[in-house]
PDB file of N, CA and C in Angstrom:
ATOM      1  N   UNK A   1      89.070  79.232  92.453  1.00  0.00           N
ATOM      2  CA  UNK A   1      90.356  79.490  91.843  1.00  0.00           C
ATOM      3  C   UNK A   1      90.948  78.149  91.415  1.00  0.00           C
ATOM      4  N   UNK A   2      91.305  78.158  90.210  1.00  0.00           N
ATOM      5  CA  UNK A   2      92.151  76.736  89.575  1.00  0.00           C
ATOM      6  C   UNK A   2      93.213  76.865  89.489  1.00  0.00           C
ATOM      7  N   UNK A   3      94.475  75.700  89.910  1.00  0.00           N
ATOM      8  CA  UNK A   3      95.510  75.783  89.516  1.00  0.00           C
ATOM      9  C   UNK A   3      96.187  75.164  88.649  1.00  0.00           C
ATOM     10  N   UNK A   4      97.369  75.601  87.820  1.00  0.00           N
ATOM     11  CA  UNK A   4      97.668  74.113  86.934  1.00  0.00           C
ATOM     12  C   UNK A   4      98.663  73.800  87.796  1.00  0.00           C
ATOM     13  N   UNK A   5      98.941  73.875  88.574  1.00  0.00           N
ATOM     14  CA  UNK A   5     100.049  72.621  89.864  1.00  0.00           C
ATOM     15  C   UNK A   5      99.923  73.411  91.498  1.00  0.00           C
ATOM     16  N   UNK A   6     100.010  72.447  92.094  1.00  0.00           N
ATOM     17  CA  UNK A   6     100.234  72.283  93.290  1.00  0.00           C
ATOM     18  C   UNK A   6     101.099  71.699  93.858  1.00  0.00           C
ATOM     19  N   UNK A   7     102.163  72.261  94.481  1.00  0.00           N
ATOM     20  CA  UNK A   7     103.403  71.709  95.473  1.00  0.00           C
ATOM     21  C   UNK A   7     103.412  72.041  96.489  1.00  0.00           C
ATOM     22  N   UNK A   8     103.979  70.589  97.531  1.00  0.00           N
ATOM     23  CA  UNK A   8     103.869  70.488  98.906  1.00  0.00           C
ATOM     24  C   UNK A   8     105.341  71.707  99.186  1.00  0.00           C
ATOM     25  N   UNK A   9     105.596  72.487 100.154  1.00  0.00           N
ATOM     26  CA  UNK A   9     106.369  72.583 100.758  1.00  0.00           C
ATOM     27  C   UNK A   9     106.676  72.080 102.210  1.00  0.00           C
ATOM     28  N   UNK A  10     108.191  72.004 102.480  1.00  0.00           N
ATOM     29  CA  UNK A  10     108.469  72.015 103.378  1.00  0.00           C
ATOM     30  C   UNK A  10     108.203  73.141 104.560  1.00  0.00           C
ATOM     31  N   UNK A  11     107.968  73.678 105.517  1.00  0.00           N
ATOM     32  CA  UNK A  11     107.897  75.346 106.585  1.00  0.00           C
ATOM     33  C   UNK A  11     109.489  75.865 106.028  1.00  0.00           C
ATOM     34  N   UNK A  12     110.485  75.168 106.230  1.00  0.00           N
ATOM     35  CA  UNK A  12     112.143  75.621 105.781  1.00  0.00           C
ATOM     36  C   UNK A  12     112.016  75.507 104.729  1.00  0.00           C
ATOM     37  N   UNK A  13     111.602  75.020 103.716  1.00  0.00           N
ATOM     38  CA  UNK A  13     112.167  75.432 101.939  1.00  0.00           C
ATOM     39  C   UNK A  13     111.311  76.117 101.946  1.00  0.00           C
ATOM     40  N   UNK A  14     109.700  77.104 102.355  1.00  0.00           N
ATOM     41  CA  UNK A  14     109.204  78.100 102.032  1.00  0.00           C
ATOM     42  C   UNK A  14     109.780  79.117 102.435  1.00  0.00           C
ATOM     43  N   UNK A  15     110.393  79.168 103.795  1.00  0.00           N
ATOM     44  CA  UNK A  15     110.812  80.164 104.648  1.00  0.00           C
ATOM     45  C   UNK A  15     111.786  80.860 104.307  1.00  0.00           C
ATOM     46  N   UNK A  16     113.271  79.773 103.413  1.00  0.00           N
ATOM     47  CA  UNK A  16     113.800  80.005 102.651  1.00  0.00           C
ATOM     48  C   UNK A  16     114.032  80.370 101.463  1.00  0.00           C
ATOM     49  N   UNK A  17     112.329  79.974 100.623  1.00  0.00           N
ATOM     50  CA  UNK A  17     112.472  80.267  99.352  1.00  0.00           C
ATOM     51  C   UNK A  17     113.057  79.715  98.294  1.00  0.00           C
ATOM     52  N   UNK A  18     113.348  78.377  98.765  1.00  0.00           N
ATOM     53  CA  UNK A  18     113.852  77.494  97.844  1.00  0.00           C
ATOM     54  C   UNK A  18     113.343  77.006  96.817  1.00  0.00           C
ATOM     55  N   UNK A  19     113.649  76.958  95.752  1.00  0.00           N
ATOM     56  CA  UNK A  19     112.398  76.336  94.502  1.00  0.00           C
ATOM     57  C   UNK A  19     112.585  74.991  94.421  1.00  0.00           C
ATOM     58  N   UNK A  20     111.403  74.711  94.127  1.00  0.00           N
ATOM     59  CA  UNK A  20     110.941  72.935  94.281  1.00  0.00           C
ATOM     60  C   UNK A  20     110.331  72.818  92.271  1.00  0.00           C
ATOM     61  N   UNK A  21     111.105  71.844  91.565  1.00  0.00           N
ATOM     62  CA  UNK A  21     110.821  71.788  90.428  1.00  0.00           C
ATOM     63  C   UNK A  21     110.772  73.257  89.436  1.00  0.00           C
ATOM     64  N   UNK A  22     111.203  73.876  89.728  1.00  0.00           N
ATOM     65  CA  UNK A  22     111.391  75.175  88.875  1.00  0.00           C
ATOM     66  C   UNK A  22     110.693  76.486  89.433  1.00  0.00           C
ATOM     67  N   UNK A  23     110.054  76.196  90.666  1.00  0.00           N
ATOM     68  CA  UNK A  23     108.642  76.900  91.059  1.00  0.00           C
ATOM     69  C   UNK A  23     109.189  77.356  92.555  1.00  0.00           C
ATOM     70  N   UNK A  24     108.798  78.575  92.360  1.00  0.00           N
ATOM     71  CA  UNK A  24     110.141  79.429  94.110  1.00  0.00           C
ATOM     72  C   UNK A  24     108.471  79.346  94.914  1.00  0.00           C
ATOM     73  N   UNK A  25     108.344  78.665  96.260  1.00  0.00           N
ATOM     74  CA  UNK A  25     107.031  79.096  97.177  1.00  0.00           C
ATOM     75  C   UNK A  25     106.024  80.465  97.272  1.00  0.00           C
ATOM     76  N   UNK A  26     107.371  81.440  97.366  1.00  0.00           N
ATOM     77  CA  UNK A  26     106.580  82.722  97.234  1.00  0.00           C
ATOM     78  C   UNK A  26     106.047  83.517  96.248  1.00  0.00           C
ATOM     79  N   UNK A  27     106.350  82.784  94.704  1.00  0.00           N
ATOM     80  CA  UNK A  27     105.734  83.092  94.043  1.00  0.00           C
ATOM     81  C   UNK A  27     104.299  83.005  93.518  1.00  0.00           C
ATOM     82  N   UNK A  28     103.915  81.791  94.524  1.00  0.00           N
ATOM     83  CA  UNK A  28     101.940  80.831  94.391  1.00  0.00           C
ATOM     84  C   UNK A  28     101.253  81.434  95.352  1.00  0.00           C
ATOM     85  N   UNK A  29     100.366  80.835  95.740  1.00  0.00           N
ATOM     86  CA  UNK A  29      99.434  81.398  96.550  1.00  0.00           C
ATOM     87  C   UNK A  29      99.197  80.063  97.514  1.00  0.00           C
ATOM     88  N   UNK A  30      99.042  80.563  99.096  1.00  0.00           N
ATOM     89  CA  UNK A  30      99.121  79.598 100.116  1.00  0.00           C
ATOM     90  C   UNK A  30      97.808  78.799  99.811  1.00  0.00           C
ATOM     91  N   UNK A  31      97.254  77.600  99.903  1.00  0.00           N
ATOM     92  CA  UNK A  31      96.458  77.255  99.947  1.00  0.00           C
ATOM     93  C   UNK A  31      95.979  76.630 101.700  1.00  0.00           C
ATOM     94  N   UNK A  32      96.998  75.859 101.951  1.00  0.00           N
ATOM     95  CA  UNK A  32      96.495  75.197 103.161  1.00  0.00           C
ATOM     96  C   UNK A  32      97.929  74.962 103.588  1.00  0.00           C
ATOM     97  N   UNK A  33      98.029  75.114 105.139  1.00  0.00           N
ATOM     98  CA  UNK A  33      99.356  74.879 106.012  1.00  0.00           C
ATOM     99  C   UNK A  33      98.673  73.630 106.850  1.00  0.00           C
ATOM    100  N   UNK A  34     100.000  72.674 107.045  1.00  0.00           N
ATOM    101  CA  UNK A  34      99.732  71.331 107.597  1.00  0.00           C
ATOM    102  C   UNK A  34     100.582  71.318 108.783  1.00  0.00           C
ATOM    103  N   UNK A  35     100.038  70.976 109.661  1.00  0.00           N
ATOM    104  CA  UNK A  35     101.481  71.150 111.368  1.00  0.00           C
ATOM    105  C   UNK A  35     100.521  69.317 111.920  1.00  0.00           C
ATOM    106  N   UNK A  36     101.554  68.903 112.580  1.00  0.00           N
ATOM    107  CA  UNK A  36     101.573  67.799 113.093  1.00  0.00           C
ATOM    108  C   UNK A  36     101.511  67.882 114.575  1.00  0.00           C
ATOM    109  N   UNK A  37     101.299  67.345 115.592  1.00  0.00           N
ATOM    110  CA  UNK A  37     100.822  67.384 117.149  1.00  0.00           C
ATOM    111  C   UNK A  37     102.749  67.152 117.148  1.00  0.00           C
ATOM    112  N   UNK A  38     103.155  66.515 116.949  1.00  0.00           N
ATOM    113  CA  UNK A  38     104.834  66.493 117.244  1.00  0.00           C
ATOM    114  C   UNK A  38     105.650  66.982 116.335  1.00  0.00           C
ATOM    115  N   UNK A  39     105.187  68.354 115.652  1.00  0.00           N
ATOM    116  CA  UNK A  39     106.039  69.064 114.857  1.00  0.00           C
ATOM    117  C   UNK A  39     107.059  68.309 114.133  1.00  0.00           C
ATOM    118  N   UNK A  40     106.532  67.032 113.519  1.00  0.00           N
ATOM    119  CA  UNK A  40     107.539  66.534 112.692  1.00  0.00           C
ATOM    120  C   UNK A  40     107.355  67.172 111.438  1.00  0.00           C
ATOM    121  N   UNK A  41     105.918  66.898 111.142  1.00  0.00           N
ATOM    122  CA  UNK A  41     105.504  67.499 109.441  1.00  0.00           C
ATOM    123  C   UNK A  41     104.925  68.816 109.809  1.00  0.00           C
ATOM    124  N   UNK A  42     105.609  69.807 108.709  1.00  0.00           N
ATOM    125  CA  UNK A  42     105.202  71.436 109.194  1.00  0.00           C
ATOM    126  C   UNK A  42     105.290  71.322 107.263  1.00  0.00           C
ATOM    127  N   UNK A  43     103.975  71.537 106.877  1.00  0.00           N
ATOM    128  CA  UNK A  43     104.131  71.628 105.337  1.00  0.00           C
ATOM    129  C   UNK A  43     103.157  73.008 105.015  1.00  0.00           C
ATOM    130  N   UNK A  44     103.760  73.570 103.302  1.00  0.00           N
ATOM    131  CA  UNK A  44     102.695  74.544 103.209  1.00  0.00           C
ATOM    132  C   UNK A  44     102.056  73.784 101.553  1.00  0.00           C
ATOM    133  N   UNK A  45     101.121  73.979 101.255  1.00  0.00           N
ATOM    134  CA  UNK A  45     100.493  73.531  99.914  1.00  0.00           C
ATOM    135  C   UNK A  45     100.650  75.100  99.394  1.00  0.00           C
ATOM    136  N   UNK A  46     101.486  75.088  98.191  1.00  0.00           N
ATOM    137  CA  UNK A  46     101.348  76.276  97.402  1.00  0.00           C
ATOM    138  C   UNK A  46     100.823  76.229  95.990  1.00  0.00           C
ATOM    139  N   UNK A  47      99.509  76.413  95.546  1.00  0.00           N
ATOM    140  CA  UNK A  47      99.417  76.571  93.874  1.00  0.00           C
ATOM    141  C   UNK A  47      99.761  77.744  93.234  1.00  0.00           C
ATOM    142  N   UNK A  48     100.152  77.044  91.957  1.00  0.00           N
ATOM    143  CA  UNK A  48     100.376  77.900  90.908  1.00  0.00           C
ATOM    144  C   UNK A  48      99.972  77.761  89.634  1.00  0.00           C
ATOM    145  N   UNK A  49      99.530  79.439  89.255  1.00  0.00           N
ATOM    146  CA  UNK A  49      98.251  79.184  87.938  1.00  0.00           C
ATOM    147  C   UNK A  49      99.366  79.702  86.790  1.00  0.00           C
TER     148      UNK A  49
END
């Protein structure tokens, strides 16, 4: 599957649904979730075709 962009989310601006550059999280498709051993960085990678 190809995308023409990929944006990092935050776990809270996905959770929320906040759009990042014009592009709302739940509208892409998850690619990969990132968690940190001290829950600082909780990110989701979302593309969109």
């Amino acid at each position: 599957m190809t995308f023409k962009k990929v944006i990092i989310f935050s776990l809270k601006e996905f959770n929320d649904n906040k759009p990042n550059d014009g592009y709302s999280p739940q509208n892409g498709h998850v690619i990969n979730v990132f968690f940190s051993a001290n829950r600082l960085t909780e990110c989701v990678a979302v593309g969109f075709q």
